[in-house]
PDB file of N, CA and C in Angstrom:
ATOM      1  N   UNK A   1    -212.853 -86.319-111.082  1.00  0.00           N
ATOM      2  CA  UNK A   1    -212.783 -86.509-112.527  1.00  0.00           C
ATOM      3  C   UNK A   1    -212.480 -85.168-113.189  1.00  0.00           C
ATOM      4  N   UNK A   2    -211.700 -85.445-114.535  1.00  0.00           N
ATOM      5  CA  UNK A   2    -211.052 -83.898-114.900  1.00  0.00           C
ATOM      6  C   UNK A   2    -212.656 -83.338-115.853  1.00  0.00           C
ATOM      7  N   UNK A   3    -212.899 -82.203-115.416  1.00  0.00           N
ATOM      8  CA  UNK A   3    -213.535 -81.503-116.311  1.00  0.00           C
ATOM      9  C   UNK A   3    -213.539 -80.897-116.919  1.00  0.00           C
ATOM     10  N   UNK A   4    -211.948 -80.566-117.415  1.00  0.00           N
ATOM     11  CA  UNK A   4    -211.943 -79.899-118.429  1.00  0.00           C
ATOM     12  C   UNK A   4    -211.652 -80.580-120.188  1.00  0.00           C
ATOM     13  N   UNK A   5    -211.277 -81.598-120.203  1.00  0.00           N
ATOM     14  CA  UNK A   5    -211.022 -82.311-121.473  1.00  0.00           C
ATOM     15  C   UNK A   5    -211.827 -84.225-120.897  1.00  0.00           C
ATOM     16  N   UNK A   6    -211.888 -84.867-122.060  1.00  0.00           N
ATOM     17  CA  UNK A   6    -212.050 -86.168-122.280  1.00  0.00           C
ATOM     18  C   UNK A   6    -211.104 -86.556-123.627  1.00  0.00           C
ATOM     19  N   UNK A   7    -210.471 -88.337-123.009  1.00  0.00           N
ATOM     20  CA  UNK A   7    -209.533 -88.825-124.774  1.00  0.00           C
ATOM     21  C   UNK A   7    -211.033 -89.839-125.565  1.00  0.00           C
ATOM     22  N   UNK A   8    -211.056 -89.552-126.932  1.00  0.00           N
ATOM     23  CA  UNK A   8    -211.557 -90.930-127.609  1.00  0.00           C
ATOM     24  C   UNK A   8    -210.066 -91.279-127.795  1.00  0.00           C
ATOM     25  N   UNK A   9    -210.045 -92.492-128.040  1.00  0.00           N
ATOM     26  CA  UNK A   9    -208.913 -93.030-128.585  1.00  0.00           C
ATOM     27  C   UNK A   9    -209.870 -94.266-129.610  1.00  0.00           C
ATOM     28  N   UNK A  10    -209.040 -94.194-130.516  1.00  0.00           N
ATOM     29  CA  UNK A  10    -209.483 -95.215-131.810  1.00  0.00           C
ATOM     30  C   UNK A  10    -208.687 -96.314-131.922  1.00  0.00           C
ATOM     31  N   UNK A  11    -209.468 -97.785-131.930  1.00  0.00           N
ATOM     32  CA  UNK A  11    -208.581 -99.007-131.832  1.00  0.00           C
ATOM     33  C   UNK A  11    -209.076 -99.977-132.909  1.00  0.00           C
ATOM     34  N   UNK A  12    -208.469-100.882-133.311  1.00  0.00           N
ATOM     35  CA  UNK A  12    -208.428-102.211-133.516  1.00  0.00           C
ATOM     36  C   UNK A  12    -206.632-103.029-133.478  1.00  0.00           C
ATOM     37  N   UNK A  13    -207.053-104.122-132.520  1.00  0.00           N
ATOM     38  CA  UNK A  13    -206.247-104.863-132.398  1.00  0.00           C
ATOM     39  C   UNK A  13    -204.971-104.266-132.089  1.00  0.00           C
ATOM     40  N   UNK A  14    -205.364-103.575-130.890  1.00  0.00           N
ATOM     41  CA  UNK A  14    -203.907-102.776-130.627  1.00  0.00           C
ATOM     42  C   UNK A  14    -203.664-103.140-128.853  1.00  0.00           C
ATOM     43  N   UNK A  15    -203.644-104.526-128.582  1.00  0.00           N
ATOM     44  CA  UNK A  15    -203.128-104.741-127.697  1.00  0.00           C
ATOM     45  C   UNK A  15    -201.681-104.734-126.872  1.00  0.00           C
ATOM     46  N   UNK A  16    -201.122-104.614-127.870  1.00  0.00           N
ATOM     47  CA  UNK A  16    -199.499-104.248-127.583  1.00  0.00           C
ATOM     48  C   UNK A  16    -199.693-102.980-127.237  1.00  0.00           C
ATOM     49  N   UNK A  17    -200.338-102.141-128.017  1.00  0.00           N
ATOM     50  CA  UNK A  17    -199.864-100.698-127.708  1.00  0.00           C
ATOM     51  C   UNK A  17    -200.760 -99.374-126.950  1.00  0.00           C
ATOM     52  N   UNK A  18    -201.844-100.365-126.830  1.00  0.00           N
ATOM     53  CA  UNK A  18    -202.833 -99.708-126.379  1.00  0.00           C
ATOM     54  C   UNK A  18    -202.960 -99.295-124.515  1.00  0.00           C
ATOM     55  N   UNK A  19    -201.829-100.224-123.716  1.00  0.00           N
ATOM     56  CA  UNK A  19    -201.416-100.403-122.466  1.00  0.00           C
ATOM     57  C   UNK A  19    -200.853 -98.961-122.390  1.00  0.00           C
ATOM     58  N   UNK A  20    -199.482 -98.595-122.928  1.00  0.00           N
ATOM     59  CA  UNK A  20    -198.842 -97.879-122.988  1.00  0.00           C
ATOM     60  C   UNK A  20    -199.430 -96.338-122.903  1.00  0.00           C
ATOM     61  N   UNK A  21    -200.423 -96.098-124.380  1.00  0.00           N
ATOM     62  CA  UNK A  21    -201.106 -94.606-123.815  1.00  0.00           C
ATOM     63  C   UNK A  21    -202.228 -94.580-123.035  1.00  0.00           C
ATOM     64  N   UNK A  22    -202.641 -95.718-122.378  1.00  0.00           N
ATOM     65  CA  UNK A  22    -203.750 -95.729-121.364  1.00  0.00           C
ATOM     66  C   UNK A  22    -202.509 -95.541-119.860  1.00  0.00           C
ATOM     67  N   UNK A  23    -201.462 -96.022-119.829  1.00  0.00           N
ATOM     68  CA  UNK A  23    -200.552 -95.315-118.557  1.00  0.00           C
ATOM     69  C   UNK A  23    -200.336 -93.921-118.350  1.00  0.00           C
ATOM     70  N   UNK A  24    -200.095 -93.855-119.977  1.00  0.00           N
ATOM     71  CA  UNK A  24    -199.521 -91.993-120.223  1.00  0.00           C
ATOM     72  C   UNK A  24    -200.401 -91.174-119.693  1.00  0.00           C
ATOM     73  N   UNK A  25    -201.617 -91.559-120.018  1.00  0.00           N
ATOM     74  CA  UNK A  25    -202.532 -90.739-119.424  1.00  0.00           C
ATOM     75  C   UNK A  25    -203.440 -90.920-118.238  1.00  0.00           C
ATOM     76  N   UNK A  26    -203.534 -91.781-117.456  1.00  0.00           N
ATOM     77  CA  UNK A  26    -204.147 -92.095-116.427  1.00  0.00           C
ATOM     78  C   UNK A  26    -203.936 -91.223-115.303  1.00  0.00           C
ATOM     79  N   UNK A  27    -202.644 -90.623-114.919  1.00  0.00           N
ATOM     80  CA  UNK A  27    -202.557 -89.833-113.806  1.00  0.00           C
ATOM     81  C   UNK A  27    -203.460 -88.245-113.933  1.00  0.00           C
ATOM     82  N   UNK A  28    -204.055 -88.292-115.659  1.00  0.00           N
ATOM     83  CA  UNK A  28    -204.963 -86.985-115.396  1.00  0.00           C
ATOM     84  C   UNK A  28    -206.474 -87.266-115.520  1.00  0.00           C
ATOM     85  N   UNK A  29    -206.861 -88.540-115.084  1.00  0.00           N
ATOM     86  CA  UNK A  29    -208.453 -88.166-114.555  1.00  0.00           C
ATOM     87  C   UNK A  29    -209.181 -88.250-115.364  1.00  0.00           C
ATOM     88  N   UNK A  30    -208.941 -88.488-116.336  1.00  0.00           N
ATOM     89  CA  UNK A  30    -209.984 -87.876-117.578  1.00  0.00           C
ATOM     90  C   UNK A  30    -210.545 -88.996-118.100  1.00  0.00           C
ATOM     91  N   UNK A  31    -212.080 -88.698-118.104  1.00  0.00           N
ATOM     92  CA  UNK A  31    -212.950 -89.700-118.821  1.00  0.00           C
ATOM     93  C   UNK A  31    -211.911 -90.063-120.143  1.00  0.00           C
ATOM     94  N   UNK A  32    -212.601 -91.460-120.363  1.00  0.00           N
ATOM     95  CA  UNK A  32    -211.584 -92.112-121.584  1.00  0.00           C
ATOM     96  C   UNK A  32    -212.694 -92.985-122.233  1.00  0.00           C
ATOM     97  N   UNK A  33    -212.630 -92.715-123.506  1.00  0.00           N
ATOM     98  CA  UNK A  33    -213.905 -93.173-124.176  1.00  0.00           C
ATOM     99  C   UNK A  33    -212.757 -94.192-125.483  1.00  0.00           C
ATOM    100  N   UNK A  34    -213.122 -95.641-125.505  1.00  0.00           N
ATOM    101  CA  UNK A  34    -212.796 -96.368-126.773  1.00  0.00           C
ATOM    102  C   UNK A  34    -213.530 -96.781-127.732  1.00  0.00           C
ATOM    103  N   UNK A  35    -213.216 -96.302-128.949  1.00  0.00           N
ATOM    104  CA  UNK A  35    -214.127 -96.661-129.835  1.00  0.00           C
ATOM    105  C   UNK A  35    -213.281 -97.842-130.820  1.00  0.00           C
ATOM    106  N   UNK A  36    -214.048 -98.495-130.782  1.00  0.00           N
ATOM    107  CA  UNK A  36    -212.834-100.150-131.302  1.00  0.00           C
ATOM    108  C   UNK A  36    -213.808-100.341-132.661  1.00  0.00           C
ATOM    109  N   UNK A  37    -212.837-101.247-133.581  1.00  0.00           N
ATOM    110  CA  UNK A  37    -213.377-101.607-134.834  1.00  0.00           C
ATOM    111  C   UNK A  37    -213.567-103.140-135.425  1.00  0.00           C
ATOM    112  N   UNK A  38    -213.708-103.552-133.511  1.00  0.00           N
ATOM    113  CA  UNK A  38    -213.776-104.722-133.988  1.00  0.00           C
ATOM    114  C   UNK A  38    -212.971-105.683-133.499  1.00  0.00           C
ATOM    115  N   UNK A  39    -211.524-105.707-132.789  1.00  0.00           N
ATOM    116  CA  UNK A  39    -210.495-106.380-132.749  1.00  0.00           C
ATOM    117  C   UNK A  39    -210.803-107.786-131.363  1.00  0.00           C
ATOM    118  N   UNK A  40    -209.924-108.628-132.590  1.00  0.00           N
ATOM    119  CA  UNK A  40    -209.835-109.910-132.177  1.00  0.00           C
ATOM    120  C   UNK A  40    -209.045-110.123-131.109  1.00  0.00           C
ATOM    121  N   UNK A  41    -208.093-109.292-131.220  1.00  0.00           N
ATOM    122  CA  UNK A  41    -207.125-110.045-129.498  1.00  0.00           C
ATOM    123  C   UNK A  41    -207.781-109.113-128.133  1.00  0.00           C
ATOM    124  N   UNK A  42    -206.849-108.811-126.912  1.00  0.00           N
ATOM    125  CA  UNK A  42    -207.704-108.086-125.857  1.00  0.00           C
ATOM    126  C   UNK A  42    -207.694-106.742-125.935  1.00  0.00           C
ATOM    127  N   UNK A  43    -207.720-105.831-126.980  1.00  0.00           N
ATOM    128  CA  UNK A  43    -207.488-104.597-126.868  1.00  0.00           C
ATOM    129  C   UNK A  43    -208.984-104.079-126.226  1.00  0.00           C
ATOM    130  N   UNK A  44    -210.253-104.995-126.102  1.00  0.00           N
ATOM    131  CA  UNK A  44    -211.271-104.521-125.548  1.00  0.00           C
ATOM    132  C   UNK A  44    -211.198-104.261-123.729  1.00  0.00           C
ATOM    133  N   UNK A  45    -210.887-105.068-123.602  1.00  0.00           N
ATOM    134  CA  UNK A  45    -210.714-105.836-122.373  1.00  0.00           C
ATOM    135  C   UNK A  45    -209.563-105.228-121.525  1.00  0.00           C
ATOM    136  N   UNK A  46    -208.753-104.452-122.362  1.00  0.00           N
ATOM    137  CA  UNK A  46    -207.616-103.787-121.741  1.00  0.00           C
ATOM    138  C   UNK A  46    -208.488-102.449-121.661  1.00  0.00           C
ATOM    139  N   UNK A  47    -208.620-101.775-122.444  1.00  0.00           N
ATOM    140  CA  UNK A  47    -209.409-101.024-122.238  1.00  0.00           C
ATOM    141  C   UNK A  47    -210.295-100.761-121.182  1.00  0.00           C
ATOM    142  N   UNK A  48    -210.948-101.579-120.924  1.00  0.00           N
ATOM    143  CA  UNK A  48    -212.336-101.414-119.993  1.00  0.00           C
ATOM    144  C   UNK A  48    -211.354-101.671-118.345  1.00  0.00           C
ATOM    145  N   UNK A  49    -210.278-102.705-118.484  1.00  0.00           N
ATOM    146  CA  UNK A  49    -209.925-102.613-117.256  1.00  0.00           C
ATOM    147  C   UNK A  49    -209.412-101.062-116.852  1.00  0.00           C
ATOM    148  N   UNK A  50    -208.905-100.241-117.325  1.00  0.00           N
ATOM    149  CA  UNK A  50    -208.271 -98.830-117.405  1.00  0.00           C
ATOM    150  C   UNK A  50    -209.731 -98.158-116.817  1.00  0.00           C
ATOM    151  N   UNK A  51    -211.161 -98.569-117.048  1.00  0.00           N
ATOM    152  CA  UNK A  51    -212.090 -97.666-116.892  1.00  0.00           C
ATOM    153  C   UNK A  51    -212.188 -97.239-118.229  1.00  0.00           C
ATOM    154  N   UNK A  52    -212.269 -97.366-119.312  1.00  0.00           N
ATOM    155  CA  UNK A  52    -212.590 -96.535-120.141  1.00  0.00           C
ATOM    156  C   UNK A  52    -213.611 -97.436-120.725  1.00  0.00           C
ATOM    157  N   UNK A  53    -214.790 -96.004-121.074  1.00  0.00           N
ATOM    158  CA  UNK A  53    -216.065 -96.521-121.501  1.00  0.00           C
ATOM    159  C   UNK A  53    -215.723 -97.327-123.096  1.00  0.00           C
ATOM    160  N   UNK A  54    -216.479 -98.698-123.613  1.00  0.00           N
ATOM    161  CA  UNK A  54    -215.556 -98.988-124.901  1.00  0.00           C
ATOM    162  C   UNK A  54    -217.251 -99.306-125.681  1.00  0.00           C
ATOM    163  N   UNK A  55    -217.181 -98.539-126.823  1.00  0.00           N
ATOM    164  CA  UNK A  55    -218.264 -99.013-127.570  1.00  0.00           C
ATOM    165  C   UNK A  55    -217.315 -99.966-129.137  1.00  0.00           C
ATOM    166  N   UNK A  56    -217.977-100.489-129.913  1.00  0.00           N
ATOM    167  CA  UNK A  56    -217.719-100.526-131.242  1.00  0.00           C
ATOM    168  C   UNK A  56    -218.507-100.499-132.836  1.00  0.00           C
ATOM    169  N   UNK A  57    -217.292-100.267-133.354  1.00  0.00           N
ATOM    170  CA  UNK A  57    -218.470 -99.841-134.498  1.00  0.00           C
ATOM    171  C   UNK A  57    -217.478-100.053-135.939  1.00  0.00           C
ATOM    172  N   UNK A  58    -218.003-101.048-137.007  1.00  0.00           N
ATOM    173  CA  UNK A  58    -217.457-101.673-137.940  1.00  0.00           C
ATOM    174  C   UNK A  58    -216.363-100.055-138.622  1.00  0.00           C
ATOM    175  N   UNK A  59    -214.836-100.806-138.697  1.00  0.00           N
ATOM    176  CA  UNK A  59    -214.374 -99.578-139.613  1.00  0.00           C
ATOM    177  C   UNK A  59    -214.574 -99.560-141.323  1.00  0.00           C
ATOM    178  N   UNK A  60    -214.722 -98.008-141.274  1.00  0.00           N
ATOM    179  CA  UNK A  60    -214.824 -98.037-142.797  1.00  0.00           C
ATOM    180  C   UNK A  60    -213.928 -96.651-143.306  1.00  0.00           C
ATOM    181  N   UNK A  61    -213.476 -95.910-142.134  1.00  0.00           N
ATOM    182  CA  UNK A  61    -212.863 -95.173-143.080  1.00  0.00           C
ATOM    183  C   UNK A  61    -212.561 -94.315-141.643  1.00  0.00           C
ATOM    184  N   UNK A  62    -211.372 -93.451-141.233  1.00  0.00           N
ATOM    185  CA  UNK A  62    -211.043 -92.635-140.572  1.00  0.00           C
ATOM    186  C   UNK A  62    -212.137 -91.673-139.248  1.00  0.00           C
ATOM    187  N   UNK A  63    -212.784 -90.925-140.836  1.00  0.00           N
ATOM    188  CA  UNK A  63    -213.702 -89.799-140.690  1.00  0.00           C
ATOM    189  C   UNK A  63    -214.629 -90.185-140.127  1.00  0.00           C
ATOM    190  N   UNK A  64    -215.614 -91.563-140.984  1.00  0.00           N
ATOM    191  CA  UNK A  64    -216.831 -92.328-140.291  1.00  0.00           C
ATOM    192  C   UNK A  64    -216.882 -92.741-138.740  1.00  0.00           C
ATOM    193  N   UNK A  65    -215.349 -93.314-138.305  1.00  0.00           N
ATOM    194  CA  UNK A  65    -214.940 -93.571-136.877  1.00  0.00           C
ATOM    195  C   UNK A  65    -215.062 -92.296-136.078  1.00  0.00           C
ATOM    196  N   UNK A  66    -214.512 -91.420-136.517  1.00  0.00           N
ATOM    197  CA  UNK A  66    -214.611 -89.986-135.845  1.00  0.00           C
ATOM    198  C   UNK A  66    -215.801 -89.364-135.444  1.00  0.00           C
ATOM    199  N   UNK A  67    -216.587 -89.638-136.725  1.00  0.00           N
ATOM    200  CA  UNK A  67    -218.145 -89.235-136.739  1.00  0.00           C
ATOM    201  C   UNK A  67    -218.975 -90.054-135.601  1.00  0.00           C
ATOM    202  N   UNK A  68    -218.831 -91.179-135.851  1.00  0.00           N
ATOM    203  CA  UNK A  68    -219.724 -92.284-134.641  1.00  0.00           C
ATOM    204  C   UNK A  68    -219.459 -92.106-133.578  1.00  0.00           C
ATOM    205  N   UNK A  69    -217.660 -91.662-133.247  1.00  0.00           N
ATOM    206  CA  UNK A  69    -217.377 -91.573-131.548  1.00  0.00           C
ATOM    207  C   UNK A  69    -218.189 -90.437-130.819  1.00  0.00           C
ATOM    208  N   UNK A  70    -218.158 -88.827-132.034  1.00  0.00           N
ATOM    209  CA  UNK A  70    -218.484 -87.932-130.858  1.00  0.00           C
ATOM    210  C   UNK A  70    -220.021 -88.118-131.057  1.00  0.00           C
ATOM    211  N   UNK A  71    -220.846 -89.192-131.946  1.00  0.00           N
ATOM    212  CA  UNK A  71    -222.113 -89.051-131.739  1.00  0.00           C
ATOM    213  C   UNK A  71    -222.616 -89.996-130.867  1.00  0.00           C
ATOM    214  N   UNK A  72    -221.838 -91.019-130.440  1.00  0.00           N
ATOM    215  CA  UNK A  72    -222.147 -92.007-129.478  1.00  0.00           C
ATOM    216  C   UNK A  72    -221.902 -92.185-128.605  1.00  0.00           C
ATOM    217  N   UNK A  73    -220.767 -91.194-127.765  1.00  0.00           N
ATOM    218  CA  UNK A  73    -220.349 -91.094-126.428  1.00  0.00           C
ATOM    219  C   UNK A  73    -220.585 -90.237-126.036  1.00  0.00           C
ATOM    220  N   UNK A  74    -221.796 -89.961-124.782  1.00  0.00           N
ATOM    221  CA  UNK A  74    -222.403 -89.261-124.283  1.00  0.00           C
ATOM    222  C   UNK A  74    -220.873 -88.017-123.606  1.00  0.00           C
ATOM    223  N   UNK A  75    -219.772 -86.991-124.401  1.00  0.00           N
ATOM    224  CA  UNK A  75    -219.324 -86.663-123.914  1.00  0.00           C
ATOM    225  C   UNK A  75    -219.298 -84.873-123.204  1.00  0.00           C
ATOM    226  N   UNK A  76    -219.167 -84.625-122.388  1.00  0.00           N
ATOM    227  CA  UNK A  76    -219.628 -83.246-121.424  1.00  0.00           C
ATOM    228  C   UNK A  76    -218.667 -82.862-121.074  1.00  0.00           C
ATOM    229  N   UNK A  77    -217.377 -83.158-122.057  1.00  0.00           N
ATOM    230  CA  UNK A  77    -216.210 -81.991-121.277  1.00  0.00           C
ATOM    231  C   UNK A  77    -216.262 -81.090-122.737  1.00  0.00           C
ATOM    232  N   UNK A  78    -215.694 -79.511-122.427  1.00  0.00           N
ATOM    233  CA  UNK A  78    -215.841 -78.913-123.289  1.00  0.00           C
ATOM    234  C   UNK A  78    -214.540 -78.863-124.220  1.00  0.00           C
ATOM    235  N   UNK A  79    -213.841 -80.102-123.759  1.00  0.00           N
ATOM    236  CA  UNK A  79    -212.562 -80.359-124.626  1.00  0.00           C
ATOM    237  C   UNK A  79    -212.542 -82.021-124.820  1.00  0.00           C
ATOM    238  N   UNK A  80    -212.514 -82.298-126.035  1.00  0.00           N
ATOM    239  CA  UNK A  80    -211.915 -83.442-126.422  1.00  0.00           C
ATOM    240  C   UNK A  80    -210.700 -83.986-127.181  1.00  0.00           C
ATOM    241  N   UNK A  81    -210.173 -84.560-126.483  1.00  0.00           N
ATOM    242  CA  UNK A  81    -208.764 -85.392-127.387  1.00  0.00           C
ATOM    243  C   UNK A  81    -208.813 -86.692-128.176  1.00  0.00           C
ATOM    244  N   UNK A  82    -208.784 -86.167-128.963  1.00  0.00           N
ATOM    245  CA  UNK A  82    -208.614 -87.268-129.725  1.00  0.00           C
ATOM    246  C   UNK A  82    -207.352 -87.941-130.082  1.00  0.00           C
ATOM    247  N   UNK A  83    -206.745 -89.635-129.920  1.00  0.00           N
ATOM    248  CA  UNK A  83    -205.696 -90.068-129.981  1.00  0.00           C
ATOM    249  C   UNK A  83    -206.036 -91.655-130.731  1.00  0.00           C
ATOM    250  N   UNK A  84    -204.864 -91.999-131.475  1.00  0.00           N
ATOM    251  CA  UNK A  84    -204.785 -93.027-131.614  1.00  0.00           C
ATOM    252  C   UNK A  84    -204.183 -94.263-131.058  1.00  0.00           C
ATOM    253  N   UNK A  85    -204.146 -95.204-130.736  1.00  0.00           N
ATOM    254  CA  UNK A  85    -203.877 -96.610-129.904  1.00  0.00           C
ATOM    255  C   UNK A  85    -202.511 -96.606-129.848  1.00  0.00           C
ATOM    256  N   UNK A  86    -201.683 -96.215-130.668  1.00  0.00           N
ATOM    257  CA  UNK A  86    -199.960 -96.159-131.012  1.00  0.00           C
ATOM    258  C   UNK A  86    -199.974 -94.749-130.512  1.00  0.00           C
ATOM    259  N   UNK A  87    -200.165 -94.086-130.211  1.00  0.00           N
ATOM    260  CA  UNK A  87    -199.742 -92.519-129.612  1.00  0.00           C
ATOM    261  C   UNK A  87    -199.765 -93.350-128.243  1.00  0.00           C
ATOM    262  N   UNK A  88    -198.993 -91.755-127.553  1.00  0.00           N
ATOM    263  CA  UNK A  88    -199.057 -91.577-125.968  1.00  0.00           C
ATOM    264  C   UNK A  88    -198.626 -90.071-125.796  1.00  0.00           C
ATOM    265  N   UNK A  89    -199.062 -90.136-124.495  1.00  0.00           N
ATOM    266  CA  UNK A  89    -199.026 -88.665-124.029  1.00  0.00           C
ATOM    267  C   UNK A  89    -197.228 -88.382-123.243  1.00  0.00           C
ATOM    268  N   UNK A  90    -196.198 -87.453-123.961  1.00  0.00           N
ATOM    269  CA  UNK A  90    -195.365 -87.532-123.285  1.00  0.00           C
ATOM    270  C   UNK A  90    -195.526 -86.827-121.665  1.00  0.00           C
ATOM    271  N   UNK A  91    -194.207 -86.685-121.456  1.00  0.00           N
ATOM    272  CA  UNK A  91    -194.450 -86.174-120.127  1.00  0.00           C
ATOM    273  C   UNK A  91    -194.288 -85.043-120.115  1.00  0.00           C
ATOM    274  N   UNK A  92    -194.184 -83.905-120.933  1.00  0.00           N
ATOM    275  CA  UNK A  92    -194.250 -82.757-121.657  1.00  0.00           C
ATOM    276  C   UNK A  92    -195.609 -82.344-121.541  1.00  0.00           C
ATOM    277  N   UNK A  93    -196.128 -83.243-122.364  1.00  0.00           N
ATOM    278  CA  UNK A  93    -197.400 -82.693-122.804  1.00  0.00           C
ATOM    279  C   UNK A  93    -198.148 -83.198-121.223  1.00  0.00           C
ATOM    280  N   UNK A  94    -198.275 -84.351-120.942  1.00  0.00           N
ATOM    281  CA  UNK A  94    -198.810 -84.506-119.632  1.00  0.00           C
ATOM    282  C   UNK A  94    -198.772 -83.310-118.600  1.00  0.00           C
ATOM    283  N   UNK A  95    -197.972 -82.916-118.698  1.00  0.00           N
ATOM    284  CA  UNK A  95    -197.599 -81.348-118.122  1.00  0.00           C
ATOM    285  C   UNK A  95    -198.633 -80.334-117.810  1.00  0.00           C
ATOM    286  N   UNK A  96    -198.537 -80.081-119.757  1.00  0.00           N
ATOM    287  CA  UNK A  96    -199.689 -79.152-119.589  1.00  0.00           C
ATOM    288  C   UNK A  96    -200.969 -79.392-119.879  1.00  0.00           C
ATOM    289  N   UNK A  97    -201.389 -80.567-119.421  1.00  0.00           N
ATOM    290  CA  UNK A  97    -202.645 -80.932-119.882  1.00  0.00           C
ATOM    291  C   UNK A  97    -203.358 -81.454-117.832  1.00  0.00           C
ATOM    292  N   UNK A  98    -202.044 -81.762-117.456  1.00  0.00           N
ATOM    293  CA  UNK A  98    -202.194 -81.472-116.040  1.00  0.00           C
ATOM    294  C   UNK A  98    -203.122 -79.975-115.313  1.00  0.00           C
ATOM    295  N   UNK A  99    -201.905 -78.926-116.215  1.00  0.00           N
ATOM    296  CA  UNK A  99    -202.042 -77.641-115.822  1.00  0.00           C
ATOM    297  C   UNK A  99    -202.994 -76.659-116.630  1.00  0.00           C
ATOM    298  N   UNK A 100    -203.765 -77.418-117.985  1.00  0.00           N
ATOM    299  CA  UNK A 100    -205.173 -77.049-118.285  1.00  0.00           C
ATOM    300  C   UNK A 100    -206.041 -76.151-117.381  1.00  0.00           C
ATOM    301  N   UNK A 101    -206.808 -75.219-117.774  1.00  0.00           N
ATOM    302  CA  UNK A 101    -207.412 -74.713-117.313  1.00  0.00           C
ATOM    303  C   UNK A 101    -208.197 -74.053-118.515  1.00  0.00           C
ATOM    304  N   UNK A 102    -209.769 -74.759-118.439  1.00  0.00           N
ATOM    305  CA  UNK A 102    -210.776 -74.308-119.181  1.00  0.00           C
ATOM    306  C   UNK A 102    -210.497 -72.952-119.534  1.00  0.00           C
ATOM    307  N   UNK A 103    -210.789 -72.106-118.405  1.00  0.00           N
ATOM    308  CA  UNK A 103    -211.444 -70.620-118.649  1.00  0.00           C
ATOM    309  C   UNK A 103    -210.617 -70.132-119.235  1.00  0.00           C
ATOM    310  N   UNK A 104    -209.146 -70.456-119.176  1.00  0.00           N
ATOM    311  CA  UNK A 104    -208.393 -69.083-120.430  1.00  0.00           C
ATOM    312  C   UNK A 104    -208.434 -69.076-121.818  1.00  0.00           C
ATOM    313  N   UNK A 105    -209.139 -70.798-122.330  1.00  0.00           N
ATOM    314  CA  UNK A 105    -209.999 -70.540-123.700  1.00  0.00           C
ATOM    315  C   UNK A 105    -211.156 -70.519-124.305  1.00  0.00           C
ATOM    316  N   UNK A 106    -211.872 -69.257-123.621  1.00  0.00           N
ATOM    317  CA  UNK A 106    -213.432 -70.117-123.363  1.00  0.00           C
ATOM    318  C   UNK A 106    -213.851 -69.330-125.157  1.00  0.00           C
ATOM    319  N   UNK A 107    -212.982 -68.549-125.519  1.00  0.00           N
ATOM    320  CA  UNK A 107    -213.123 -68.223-126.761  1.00  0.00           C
ATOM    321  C   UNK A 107    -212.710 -68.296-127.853  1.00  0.00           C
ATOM    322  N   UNK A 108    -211.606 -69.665-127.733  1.00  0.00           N
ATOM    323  CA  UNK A 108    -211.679 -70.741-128.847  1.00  0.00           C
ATOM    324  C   UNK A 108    -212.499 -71.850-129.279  1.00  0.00           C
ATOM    325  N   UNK A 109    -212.727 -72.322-130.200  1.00  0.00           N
ATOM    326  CA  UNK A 109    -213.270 -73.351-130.751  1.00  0.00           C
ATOM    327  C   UNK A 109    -212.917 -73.925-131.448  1.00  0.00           C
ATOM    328  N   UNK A 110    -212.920 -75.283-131.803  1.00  0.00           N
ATOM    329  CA  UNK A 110    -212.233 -76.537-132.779  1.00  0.00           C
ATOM    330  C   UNK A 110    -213.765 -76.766-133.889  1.00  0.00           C
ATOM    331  N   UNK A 111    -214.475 -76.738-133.684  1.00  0.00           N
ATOM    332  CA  UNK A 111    -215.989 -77.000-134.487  1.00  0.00           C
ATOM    333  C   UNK A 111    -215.895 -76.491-135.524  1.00  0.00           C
TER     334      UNK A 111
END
């Protein structure tokens, strides 16, 4: 499992598109946390088959979703990505997220 980053990804009812960046990113390992708002078709269910842990929590606004994910998913990498259900990871970026390596930013911060 990658230890240097984890994705939340934020959903409702994004079964069409939610397949797509769960491929993009699967070849790097990385815990995958869904935080859903609820949705009626299988965007849960797609999810969880991928392995990704899926909680939910009523939407009310962007920020509030943001707030609930990093307080409710027990997460322990010292990097998190955050993505939405319509994104994907190109193969660019897959690249260097492959070729990540914690220690050359251990003295940045996003907080």
């Amino acid at each position: 499992m990658n230890k240097n980053f984890s994705f939340i990804i934020l959903t409702f009812n994004e079964e069409i598109h939610l397949p797509r960046l769960l491929e993009s990113i699967k070849g790097l390992s990385a815990k995958t946390y869904v935080l859903d708002s609820g949705s009626t078709d299988d965007t849960v269910k797609i999810a969880a088959s991928y392995g990704a842990e899926v909680k939910t929590n009523p939407f009310v606004n962007h920020p509030k979703q943001w707030d609930h994910a990093l307080r409710n998913f027990n997460v322990d990498t010292p990097w998190t990505i955050g993505l939405d259900a319509d994104q994907l990871v190109t193969p660019e970026l897959f690249k260097i997220l492959n070729e990540f390596d914690d220690e050359k930013y251990v003295d940045v911060s996003g907080g």
